[in-house]
Protein backbone atom coordinates (compact mmCIF):
# COMPACT_ATOMS: atom_id res chain seq x y z
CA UNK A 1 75.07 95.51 95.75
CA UNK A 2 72.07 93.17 96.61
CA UNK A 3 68.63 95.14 97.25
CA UNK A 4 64.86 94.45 98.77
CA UNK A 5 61.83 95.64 99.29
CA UNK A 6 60.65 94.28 102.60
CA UNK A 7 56.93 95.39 103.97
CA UNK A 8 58.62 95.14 107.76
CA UNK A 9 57.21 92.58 110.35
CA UNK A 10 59.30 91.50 113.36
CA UNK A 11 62.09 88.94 112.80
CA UNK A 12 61.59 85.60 112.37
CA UNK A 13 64.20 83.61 114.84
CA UNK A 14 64.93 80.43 115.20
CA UNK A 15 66.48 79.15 118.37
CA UNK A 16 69.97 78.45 117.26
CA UNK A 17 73.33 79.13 118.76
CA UNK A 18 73.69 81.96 117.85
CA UNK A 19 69.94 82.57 117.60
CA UNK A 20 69.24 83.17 113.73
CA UNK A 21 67.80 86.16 112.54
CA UNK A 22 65.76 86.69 108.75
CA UNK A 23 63.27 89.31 107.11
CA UNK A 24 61.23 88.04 104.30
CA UNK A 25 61.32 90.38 101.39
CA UNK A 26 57.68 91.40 99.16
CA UNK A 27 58.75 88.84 96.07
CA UNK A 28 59.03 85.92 98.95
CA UNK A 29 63.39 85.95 99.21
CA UNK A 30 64.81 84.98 102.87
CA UNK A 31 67.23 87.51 104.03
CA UNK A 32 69.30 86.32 106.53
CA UNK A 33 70.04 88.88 108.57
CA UNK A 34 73.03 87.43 110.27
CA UNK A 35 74.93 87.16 106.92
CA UNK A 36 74.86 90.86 106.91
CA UNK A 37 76.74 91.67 110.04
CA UNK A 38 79.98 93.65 109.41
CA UNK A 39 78.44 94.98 106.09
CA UNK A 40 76.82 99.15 105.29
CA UNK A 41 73.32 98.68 104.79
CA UNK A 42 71.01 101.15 103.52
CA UNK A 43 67.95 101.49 105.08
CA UNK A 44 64.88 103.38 103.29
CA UNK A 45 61.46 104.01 104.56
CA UNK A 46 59.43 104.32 100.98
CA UNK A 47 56.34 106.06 102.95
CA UNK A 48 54.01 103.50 102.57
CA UNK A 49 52.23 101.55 105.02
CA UNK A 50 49.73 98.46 104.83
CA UNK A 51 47.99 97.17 107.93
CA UNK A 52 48.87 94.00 108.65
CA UNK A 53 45.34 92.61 109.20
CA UNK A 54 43.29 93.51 106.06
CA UNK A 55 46.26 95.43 103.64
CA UNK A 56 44.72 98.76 102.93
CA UNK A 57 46.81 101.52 102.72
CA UNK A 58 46.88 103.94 105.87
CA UNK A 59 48.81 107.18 106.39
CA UNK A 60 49.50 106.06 110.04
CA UNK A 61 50.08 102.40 112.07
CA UNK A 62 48.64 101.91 115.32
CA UNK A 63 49.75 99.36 117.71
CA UNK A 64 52.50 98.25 115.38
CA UNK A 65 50.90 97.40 111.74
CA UNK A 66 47.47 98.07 112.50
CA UNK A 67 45.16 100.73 110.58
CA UNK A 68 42.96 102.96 112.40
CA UNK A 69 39.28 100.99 111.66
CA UNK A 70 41.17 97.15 112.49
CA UNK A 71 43.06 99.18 115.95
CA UNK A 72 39.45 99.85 117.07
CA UNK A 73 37.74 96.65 115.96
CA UNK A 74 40.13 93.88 116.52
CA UNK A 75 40.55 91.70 119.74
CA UNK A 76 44.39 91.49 118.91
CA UNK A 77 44.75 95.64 119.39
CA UNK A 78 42.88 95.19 122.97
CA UNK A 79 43.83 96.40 126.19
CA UNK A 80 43.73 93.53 127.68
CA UNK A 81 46.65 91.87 125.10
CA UNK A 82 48.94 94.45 127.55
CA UNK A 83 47.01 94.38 130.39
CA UNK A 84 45.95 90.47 130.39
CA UNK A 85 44.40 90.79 133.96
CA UNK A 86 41.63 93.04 132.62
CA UNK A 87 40.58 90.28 130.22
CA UNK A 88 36.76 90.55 129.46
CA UNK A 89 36.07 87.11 127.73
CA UNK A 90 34.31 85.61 130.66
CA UNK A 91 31.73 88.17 130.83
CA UNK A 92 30.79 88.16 127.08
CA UNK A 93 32.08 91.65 125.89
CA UNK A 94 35.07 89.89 123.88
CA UNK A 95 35.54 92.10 120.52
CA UNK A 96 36.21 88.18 118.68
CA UNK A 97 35.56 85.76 120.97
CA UNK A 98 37.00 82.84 117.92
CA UNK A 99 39.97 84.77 117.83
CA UNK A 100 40.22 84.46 121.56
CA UNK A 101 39.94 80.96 121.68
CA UNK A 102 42.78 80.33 120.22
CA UNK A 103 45.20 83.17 120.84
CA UNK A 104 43.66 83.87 125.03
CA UNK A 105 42.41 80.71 126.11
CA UNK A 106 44.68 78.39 125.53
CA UNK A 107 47.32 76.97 128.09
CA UNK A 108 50.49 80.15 128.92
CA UNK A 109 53.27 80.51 130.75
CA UNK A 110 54.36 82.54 133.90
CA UNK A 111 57.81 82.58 133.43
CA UNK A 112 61.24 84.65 134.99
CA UNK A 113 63.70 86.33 132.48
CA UNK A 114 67.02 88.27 132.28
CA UNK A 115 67.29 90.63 129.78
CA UNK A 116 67.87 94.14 131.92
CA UNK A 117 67.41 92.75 135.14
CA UNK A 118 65.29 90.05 136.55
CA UNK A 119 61.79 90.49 135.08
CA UNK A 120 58.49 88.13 135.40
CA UNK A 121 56.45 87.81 132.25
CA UNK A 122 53.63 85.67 130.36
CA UNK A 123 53.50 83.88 127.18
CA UNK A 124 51.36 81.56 125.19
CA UNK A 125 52.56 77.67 125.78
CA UNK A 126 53.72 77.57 121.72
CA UNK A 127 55.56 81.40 122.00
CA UNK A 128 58.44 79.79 123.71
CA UNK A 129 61.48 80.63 123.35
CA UNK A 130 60.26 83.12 120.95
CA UNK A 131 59.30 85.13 123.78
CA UNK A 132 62.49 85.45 125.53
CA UNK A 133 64.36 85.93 122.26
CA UNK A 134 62.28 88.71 121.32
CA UNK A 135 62.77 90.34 125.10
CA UNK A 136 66.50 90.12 124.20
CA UNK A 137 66.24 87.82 127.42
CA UNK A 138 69.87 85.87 128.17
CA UNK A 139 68.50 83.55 130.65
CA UNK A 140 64.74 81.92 131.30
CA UNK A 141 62.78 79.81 133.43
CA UNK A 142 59.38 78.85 133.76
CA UNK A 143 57.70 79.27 136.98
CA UNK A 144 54.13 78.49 135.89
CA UNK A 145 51.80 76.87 133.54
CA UNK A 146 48.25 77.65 133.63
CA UNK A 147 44.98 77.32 132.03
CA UNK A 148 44.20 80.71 130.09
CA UNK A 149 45.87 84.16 129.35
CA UNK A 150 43.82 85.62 132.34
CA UNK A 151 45.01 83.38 135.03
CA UNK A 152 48.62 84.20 133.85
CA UNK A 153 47.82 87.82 134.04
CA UNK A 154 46.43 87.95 137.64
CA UNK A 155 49.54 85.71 138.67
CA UNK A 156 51.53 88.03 136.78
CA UNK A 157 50.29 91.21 137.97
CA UNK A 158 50.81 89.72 141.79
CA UNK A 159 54.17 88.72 141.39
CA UNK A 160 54.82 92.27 139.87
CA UNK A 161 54.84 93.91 143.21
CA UNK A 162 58.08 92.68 143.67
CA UNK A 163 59.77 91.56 140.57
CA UNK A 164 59.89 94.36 137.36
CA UNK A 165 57.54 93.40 134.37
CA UNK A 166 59.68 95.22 132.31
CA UNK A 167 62.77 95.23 130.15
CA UNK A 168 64.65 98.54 130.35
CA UNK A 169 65.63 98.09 126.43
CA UNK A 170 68.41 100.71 126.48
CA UNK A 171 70.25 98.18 129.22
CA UNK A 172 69.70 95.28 127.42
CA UNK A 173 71.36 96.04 124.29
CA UNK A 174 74.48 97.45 125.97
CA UNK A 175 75.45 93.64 126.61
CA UNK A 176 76.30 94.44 130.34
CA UNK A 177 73.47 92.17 131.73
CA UNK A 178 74.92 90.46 134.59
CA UNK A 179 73.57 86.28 134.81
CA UNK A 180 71.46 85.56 137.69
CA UNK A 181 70.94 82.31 139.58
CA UNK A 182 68.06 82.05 137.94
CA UNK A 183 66.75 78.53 139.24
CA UNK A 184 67.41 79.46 142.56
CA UNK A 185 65.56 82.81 142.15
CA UNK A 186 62.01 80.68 140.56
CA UNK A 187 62.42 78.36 143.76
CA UNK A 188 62.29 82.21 146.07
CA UNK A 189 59.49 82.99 144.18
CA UNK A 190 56.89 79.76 144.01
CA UNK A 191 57.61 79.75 147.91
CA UNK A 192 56.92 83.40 148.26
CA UNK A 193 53.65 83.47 146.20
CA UNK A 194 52.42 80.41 146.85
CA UNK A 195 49.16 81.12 149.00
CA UNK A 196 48.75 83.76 146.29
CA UNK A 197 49.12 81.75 143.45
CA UNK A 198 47.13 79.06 144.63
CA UNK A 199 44.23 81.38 145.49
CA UNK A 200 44.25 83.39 141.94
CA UNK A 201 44.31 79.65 140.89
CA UNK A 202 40.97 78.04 142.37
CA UNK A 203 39.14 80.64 140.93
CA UNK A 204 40.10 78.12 137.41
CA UNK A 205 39.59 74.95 138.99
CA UNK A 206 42.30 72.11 140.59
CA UNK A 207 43.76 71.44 137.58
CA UNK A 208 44.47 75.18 136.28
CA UNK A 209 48.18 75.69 137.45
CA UNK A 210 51.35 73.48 137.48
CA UNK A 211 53.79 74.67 138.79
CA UNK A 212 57.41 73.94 137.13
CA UNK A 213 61.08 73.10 137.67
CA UNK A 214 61.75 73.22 133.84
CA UNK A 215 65.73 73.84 133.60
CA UNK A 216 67.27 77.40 132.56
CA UNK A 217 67.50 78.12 128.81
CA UNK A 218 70.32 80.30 128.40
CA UNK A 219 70.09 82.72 124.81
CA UNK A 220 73.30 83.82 122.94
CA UNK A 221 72.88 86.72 119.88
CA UNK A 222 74.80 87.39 117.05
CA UNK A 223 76.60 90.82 118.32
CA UNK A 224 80.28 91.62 117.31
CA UNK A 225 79.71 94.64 118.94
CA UNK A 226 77.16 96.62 121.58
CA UNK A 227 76.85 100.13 121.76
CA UNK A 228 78.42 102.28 124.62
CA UNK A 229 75.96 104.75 124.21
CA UNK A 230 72.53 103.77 123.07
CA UNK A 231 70.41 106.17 120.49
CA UNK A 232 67.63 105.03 118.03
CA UNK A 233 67.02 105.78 114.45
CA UNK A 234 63.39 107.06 113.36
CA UNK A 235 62.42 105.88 110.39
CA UNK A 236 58.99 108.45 110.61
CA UNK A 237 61.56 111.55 111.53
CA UNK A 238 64.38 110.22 108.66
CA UNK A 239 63.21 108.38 106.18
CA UNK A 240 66.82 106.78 105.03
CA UNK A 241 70.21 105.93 107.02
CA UNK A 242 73.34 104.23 106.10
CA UNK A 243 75.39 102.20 108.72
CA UNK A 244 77.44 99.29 109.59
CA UNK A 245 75.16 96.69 110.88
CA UNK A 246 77.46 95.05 114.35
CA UNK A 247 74.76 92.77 115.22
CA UNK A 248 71.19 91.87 116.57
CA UNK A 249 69.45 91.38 119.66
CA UNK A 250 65.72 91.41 120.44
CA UNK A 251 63.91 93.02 117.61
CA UNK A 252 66.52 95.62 117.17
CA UNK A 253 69.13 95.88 114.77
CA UNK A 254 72.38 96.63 116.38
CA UNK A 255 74.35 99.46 114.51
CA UNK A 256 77.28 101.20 114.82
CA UNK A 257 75.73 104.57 115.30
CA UNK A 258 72.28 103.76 116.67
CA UNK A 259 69.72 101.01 116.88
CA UNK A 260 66.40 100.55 114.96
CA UNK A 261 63.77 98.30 116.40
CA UNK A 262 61.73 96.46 113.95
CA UNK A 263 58.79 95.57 115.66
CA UNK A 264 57.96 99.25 115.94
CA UNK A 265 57.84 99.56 112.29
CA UNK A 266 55.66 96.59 111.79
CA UNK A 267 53.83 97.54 108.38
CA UNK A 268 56.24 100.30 107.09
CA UNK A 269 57.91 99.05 103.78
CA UNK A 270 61.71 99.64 103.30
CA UNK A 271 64.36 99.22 100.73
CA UNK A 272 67.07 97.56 101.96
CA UNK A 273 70.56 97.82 100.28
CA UNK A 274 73.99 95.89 100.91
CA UNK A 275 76.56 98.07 100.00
């Protein structure tokens, strides 16, 4: 029986066929999480949690890793890093404006996705395809590239009244996602929005958006097996589960009595067994 202690933080991926999944345990080992598929793993929440920006202890994360002082103070627990189009940076009320620099204002992507559905989304320029993997997206395009975070989110928020902006998750890991045409659908959409788009964009100058006929990237996960019926463990309700582990899509974990999805317990440290 192999054992870690992992402080959790969302899977690293890399872009693979099928896409690789690992956790990095507190003494520095590289679990490969696809090596584990088909095996019981025990799962055990030890009851601590460290925030993920300055370590101290807290009895509680907020926004995924983040104690209570750092959720209030930090730029990265903002509003406006869900809500993009309510970014504040150009009128000087940025919590970190350095932090923003490089994280905000830097080039993104508008981009289309299938992961539930057809679904229109943002991303930083060097997030890609980490985005779409961690959507548990199946297809992608680009439509998009702009200037800042901002720009994306005004774009984004306009194309929104017709396209979803969000994943249902539940749909997604049942594995019954249908593929859409999805070139053909970014080619509806840039003529639909154009006078729109190119409105939001002279507000950032001539230069600000490009728009894109990148080809499809099509995403394939290691799952042996999806769920019928989809139910979630709770790592803050139970502490400890045992299960077959059938695969992994997204940030979730794919068992065969329920799902856990990592992300959420950014923070949390766990003992993991292989039985």
């Amino acid at each position: 029986m192999s054992q870690y202690t992992i402080t959790l933080h969302k899977m690293h991926v890399e872009a693979s066929n099928p896409i690789r999944y690992s956790l990095i345990s507190d003494k520095g080992e590289c679990v490969v999480l696809n090596e584990l598929i088909g095996k019981s793993l025990s799962l055990t929440f030890s009851g601590k949690i460290t925030c993920t920006a300055c370590s101290r202890v807290t009895n509680k994360s907020f926004n995924q890793g983040y104690c209570y002082p750092c959720f209030k103070s930090l730029a990265a627990c903002d509003m406006c890093i869900m809500k993009p189009e309510t970014c504040h940076y150009h009128l000087g009320t940025c919590r970190e404006p350095e932090w923003a620099d490089t994280h905000c204002m830097q080039e993104h992507y508008v981009y289309l996705s299938n992961a539930s559905g057809l679904k229109v989304g943002i991303t930083r320029q060097d997030q890609l395809p980490i985005r779409w993997i961690d959507q548990g997206a199946i297809q992608a395009v680009p439509l998009y590239r702009v200037s800042n975070r901002y720009q994306a989110g005004l774009i984004e928020i306009c194309l929104a009244e017709s396209i979803k902006d969000k994943t249902n998750w539940r749909t997604m890991l049942k594995g019954t996602v249908e593929k859409l045409a999805l070139e053909k659908l970014r080619e509806d959409v840039q003529k639909k929005f154009s006078d729109q788009v190119e409105k939001i964009s002279k507000k950032f100058g001539n230069q600000s958006c490009e728009i894109l006929s990148d080809s499809e990237v099509e995403l394939f996960y290691p799952v042996e097996e999806y769920p019928e019926k989809v139910s979630s463990y709770n790592l803050d309700k139970e502490n400890s589960f045992t299960d077959t582990l059938k695969g992994i899509k997204g940030q979730y974990l794919i068992f065969e009595n329920g799902v856990i999805n990592i992300r959420k317990y950014t923070s949390y440290q766990i003992e993991l067994s292989v039985n």
